[in-house]
Protein backbone atom coordinates (compact mmCIF):
# COMPACT_ATOMS: atom_id res chain seq x y z
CA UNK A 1 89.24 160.32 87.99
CA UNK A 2 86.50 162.01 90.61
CA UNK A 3 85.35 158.89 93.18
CA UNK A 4 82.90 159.26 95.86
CA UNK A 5 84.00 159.30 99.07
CA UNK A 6 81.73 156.51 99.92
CA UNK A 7 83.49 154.40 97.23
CA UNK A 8 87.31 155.48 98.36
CA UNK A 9 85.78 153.96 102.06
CA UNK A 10 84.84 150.80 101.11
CA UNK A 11 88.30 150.27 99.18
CA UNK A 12 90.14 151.99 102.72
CA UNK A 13 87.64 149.32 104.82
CA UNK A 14 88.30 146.49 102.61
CA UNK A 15 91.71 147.13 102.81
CA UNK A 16 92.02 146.99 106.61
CA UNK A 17 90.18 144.09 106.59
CA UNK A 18 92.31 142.31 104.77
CA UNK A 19 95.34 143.43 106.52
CA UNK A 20 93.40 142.69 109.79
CA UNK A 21 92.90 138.69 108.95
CA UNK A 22 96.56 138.25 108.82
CA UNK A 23 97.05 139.96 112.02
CA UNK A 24 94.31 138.11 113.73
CA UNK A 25 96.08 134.79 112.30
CA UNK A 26 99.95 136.02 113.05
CA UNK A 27 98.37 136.82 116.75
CA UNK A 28 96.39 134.11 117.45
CA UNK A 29 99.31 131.45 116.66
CA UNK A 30 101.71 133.82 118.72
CA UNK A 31 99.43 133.60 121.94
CA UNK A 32 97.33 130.21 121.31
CA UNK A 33 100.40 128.40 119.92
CA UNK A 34 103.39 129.94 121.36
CA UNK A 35 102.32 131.28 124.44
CA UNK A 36 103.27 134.53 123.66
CA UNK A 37 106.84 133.92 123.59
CA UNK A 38 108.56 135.17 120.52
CA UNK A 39 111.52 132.92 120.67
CA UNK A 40 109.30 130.15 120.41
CA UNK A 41 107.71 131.34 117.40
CA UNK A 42 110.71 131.38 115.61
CA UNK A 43 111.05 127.92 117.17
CA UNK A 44 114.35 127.55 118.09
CA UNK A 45 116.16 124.23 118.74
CA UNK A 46 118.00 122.89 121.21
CA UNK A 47 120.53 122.10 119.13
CA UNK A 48 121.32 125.21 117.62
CA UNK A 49 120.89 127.41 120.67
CA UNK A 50 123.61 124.77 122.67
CA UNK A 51 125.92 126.32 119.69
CA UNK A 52 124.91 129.75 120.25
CA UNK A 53 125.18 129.14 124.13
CA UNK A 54 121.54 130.44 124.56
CA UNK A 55 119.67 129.86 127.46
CA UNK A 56 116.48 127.06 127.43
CA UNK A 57 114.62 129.45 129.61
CA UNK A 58 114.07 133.64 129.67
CA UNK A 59 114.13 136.12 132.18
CA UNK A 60 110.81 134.92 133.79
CA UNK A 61 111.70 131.01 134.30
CA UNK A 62 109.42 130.07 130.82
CA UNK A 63 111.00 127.99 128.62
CA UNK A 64 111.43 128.91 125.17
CA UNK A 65 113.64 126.48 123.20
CA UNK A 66 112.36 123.70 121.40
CA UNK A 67 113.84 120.53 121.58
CA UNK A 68 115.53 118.82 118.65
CA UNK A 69 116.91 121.06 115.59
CA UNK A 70 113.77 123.77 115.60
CA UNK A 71 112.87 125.59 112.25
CA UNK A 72 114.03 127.94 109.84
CA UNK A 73 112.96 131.23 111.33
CA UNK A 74 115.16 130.56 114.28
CA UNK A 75 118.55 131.03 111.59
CA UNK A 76 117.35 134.82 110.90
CA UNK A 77 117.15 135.55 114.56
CA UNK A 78 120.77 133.81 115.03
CA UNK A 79 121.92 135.94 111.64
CA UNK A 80 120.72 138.93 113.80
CA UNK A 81 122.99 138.67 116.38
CA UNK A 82 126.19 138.89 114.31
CA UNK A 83 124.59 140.37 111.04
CA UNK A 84 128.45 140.38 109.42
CA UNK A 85 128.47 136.67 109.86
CA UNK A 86 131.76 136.86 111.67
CA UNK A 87 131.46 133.83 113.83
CA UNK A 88 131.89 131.46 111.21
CA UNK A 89 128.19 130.87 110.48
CA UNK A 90 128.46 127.15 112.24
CA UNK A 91 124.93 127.41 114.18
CA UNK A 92 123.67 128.18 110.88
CA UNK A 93 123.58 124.63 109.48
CA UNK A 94 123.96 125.86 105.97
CA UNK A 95 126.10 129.12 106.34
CA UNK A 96 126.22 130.39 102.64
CA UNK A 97 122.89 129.20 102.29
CA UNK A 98 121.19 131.08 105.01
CA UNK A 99 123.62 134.32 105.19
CA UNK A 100 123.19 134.75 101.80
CA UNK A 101 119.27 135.92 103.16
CA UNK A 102 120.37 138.16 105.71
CA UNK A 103 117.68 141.03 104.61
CA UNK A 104 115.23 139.82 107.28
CA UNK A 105 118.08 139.20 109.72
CA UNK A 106 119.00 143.22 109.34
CA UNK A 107 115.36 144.56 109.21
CA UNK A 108 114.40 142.53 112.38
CA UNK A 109 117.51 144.06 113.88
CA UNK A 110 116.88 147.54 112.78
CA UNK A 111 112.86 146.78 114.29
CA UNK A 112 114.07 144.80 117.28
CA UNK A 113 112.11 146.04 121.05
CA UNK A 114 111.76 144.75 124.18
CA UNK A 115 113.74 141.81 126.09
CA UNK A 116 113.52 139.82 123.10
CA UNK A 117 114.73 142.47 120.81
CA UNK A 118 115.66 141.11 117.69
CA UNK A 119 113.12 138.14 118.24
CA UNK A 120 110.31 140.47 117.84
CA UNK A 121 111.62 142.55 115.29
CA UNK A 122 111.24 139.86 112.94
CA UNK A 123 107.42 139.86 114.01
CA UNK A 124 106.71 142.74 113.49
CA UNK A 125 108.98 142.74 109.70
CA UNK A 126 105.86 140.27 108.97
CA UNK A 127 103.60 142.60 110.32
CA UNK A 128 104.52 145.85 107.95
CA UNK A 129 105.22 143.91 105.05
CA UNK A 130 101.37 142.16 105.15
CA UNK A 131 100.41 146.28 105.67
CA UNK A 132 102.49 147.06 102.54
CA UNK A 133 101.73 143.99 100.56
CA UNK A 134 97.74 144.67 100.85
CA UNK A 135 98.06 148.94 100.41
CA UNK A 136 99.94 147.95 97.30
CA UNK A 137 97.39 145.81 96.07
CA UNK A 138 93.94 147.43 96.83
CA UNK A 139 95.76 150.69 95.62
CA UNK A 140 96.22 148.99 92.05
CA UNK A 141 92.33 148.04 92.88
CA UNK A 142 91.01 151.77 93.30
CA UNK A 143 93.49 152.72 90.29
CA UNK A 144 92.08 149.78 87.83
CA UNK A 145 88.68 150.13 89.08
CA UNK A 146 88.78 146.26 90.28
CA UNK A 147 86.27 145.17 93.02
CA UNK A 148 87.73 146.40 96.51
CA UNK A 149 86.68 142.76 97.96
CA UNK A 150 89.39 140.97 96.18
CA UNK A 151 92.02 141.87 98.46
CA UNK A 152 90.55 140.45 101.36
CA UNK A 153 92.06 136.69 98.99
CA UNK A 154 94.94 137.92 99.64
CA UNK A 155 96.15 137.37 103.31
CA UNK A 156 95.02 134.05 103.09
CA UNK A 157 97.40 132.80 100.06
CA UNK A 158 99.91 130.28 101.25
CA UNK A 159 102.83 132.15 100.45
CA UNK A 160 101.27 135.19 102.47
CA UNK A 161 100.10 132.98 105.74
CA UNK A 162 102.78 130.89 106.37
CA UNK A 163 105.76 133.28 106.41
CA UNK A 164 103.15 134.87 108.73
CA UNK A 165 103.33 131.80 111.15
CA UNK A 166 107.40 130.63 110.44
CA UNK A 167 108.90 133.87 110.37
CA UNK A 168 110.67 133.14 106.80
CA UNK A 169 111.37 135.62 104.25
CA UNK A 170 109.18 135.14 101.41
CA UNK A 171 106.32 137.97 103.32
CA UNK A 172 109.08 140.55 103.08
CA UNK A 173 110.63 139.44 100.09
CA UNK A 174 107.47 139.43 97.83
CA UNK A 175 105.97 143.25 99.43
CA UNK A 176 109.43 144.33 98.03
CA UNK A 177 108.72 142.31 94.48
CA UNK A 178 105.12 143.78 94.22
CA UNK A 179 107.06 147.40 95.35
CA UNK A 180 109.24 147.32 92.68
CA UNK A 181 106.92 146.19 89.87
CA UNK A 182 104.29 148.62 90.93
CA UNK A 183 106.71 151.63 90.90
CA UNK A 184 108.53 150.04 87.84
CA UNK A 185 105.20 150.70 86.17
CA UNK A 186 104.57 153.97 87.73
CA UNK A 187 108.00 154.76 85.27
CA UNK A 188 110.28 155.58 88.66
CA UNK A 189 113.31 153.00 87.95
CA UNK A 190 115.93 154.03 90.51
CA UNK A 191 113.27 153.37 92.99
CA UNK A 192 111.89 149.95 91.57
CA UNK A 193 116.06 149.24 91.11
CA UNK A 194 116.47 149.47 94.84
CA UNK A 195 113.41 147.93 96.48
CA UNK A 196 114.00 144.73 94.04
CA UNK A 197 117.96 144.53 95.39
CA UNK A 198 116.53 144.68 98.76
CA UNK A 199 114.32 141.63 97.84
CA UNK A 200 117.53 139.77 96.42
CA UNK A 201 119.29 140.22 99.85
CA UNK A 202 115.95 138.78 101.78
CA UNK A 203 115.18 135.82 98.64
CA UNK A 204 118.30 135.27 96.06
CA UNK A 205 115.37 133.74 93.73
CA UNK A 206 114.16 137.29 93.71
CA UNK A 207 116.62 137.62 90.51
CA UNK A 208 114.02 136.55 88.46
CA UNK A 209 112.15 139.94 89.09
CA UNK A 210 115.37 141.57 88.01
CA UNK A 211 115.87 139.60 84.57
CA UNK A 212 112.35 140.33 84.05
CA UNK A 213 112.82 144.11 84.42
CA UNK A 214 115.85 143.84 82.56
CA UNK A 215 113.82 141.82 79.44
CA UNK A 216 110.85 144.46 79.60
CA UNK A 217 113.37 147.21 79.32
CA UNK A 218 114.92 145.91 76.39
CA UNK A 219 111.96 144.75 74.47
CA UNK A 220 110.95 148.23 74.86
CA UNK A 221 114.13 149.85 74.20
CA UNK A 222 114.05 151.88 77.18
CA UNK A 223 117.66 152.12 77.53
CA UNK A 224 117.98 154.54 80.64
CA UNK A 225 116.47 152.40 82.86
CA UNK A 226 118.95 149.20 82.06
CA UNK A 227 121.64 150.51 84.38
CA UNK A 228 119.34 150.88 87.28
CA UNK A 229 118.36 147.55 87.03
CA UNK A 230 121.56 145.53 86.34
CA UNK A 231 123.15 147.44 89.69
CA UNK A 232 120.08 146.06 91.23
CA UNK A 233 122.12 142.88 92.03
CA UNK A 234 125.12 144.25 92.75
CA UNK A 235 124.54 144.47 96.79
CA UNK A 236 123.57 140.33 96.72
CA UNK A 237 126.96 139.84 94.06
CA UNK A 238 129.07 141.86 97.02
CA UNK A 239 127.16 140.30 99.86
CA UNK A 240 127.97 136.85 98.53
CA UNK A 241 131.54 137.86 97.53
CA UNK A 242 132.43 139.03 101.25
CA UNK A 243 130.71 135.10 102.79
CA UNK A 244 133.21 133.84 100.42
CA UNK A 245 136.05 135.44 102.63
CA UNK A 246 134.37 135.24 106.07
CA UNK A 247 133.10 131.98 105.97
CA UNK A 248 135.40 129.16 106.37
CA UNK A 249 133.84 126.36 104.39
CA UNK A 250 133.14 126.82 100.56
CA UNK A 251 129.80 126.73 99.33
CA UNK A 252 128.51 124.11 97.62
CA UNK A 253 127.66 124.93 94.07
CA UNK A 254 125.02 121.59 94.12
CA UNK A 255 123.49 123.35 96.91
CA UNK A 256 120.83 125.09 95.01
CA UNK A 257 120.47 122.45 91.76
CA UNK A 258 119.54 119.55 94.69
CA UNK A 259 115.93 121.47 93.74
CA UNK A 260 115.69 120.89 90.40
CA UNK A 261 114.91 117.97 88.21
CA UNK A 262 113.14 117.10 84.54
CA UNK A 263 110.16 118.75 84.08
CA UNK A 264 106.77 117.31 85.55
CA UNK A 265 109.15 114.52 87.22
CA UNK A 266 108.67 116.36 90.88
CA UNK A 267 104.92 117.28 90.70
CA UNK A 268 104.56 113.85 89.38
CA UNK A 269 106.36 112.13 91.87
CA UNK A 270 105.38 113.85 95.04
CA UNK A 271 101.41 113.93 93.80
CA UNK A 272 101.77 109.97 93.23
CA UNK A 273 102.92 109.46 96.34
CA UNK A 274 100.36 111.61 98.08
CA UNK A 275 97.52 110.07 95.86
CA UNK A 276 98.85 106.59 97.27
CA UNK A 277 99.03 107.63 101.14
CA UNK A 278 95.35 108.91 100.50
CA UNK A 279 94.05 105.32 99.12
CA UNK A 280 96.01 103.44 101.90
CA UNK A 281 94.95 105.46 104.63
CA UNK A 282 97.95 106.79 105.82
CA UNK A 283 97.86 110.47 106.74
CA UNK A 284 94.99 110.83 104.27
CA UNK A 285 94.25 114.64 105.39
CA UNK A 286 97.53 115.51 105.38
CA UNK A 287 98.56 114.19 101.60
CA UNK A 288 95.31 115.06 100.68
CA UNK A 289 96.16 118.77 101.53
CA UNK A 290 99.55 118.37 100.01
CA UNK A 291 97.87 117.44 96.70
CA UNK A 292 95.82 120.21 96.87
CA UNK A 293 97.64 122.89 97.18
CA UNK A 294 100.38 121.61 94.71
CA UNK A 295 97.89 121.26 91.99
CA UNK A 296 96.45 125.13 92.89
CA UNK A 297 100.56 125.86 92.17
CA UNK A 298 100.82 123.83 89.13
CA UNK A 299 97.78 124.71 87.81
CA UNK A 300 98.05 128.44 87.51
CA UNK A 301 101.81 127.16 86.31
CA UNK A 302 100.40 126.03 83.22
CA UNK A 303 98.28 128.71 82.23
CA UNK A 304 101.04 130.85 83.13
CA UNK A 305 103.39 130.10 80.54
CA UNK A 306 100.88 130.67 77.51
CA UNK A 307 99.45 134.34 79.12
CA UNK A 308 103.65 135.28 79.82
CA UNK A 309 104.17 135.24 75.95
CA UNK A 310 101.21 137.02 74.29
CA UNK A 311 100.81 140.31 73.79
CA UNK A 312 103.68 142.69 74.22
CA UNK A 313 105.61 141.20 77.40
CA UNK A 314 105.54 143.14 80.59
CA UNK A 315 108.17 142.68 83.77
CA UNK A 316 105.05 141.22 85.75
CA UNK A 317 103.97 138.62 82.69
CA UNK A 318 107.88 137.89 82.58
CA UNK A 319 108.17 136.97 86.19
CA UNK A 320 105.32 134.96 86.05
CA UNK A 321 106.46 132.86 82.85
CA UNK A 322 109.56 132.20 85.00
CA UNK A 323 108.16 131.32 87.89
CA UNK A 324 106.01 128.71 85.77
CA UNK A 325 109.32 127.73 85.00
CA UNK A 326 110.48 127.15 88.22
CA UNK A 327 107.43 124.83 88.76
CA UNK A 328 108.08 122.46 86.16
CA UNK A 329 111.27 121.94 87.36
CA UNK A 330 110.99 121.35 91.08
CA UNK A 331 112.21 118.35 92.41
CA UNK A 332 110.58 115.91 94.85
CA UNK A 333 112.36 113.21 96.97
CA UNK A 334 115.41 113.50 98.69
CA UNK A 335 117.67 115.64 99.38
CA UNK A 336 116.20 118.60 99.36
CA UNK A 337 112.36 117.34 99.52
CA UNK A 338 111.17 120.25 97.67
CA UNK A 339 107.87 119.23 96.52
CA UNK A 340 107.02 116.90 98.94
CA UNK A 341 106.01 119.21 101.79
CA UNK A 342 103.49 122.55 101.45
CA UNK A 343 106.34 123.92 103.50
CA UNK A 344 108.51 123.57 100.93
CA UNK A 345 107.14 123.91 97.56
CA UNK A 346 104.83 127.10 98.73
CA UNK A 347 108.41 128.90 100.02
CA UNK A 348 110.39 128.15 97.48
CA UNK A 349 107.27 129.20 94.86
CA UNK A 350 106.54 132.16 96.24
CA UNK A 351 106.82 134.31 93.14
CA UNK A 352 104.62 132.14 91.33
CA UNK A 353 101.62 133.74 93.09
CA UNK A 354 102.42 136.94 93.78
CA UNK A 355 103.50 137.28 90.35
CA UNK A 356 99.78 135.61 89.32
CA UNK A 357 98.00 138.10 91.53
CA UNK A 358 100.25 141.30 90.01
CA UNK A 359 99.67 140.30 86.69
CA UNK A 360 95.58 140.45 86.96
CA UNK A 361 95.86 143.67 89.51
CA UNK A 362 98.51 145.55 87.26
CA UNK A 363 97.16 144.57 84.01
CA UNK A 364 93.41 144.19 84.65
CA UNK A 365 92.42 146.42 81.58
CA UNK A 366 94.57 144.17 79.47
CA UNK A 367 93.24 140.95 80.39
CA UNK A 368 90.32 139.30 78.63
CA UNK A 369 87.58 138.02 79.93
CA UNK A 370 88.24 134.82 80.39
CA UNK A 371 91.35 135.72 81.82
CA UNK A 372 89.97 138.08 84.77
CA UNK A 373 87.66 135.48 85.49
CA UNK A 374 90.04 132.17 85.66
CA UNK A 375 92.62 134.26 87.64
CA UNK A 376 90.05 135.62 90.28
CA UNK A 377 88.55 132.20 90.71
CA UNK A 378 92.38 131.10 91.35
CA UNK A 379 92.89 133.37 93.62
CA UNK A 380 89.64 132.46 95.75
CA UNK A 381 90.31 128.81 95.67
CA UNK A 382 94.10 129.76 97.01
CA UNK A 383 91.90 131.90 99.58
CA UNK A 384 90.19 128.43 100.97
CA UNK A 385 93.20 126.61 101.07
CA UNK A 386 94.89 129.19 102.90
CA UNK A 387 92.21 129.29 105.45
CA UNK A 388 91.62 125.56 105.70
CA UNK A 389 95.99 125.52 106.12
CA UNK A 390 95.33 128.40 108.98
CA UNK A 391 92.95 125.95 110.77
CA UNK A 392 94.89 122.86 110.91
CA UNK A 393 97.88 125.22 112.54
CA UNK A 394 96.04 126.82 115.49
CA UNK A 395 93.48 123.80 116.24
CA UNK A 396 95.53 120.78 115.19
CA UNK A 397 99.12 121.67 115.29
């Protein structure tokens, strides 16, 4: 396939324009926000750093713990400083919970510079993986011959921005996802096989990508590539094996099932609830946002499951059916809150997405019309919210 040079630009401009807008948002929060402190941005809490006997102040007098309990990114930068987990977990909160994750924890680590060392390394994990995330996709672009605008969408999806602005996982987690289902399809297994068992060790939901691998292979009979994929697991399966023996309290096997309830009973529930704050006037901007972005999640959800069974199945239709799946089933209300909060459901959705956006970039050619069309003006509307969610954080935090 001979393209212009003049074409292969725009896709290389487009590109770094879309990488660009997440940088300019990541940056902007860390110096507007944060005041370029990058303990604060990982918002750590008084109450956990009194357990990890960290200081409220740095080298230069500026304070840089929160007060209260802080946020979740702050557990990755504690999981940094004793990446074995041999203190016991206990400023962790939820020890198995949050060491099972520790893939962040070691790549911040391994990236780690400056006075704030591991602190920063988990910036700049968010960093590469929005680089990697984009090159992946506008290189499926130039490949299918898709418009090299569309990536620009993509930095502004929820699930992109806000890992972006919390320091959680689900950035790193899903450039290794999309990593492993582009070289998956590029026929190079051993490679897909280890870039999805790195995503397991950042996101344990990640095991969806591997049962869909695993279901594509044996629909197709492609027998070699089986093995590769079902030791994809084994590093999370060893990792959670040895926080069995390290930790000293058991994990709770309700832990993760707290998230899960009869289908359509969270989205129902939480939307209800945001519908009535809305007509009583109380936080109307905020539910109103809330409802928004759910429905963008539930929405593609339902087409989802339909377009994940036609045709012959591939590992990216698979992942998406599942992650449909996962939708239905979400809870709302206590304990766990899951679809009450953007914060929430967009994390612990993540796939459902990315797995949208790989289907029409992997399998453009495939698509129908109709298809290419309803997915792109998905992904724009997910662009909007993103944007309009970007706003609210820098100007009203």
């Amino acid at each position: 396939m001979n393209r212009s040079r003049r074409e292969i630009r725009r896709y290389v401009v487009c590109c770094l324009a879309a990488v660009s807008i997440g940088w300019v948002f990541q940056v902007t929060s860390f110096v507007v926000n944060h005041d370029g402190l990058p303990l604060r941005m990982l918002r750590l809490g008084s109450h956990q750093a009194e357990i990890a006997g960290i200081s409220r102040v740095n080298a230069t007098g500026k304070v840089v713990i929160l007060d209260g309990d802080g946020f979740d990114g702050q557990f990755f930068y504690f999981l940094g400083g004793d990446p074995l987990v041999r203190g016991g977990g206990a400023v962790l909160g939820a020890p198995h919970l949050r060491a099972r994750r520790i893939g962040l924890a070691w790549i911040g680590l391994a990236l780690g510079l400056g006075e704030d060392g591991r602190a920063v390394g988990l910036l700049v994990a968010q960093s590469l993986s929005l680089l990697a995330l984009i090159a992946l996709f506008q290189h499926l672009a130039f490949r299918e011959e898709i418009s090299p605008w569309l990536c620009v969408a993509i930095p502004l999806l929820l699930p992109v921005l806000m890992p972006l602005e919390f320091v959680t996982a689900e950035l790193v987690a899903g450039a290794l996802v999309i990593g492993a289902l582009v070289t998956a399809a590029n026929e190079r297994p051993g490679r897909a096989a280890f870039l999805v068992g790195a995503a397991c060790l950042c996101k344990e939901i990640c095991v969806l990508v591997v049962a869909a691998l695993m279901i594509e292979t044996i629909v197709l009979r492609q027998w070699r590539k089986l093995l590769p994929y079902a030791f994809s697991v084994v590093p999370l399966l060893a990792w959670i094996v040895y926080l069995g023996v390290v930790l000293p309290v058991a994990p709770d096997p309700g832990d993760s099932l707290q998230n899960i309830d009869w289908p359509f009973a969270g989205v129902g529930l939480a939307s209800l609830s945001d519908i009535s704050e809305i007509l009583s006037g109380v936080e109307p901007i905020r539910a109103a946002g809330n409802l928004a972005a759910r429905v963008w999640y539930f929405a593609v959800a339902l087409v989802a499951l339909p377009m994940s069974l036609r045709k012959q199945p591939t590992a990216a239709r698979i992942l998406l059916g599942f992650s449909a799946l996962l939708a239905l089933v979400l809870s709302a209300g206590g304990p766990a809150f899951a679809y009450d909060f953007i914060f929430n459901f967009a994390r612990q959705l993540f796939l459902l997405p990315l797995a949208a956006v790989a289907v029409l970039f992997l399998e453009w050619k495939t698509l129908s019309g109709g298809e290419r069309v309803g997915l792109q003006v998905w992904l724009w509307v997910g662009a909007a919210l993103g944007l309009a969610w970007a706003v609210q954080q820098i100007f009203f935090p």
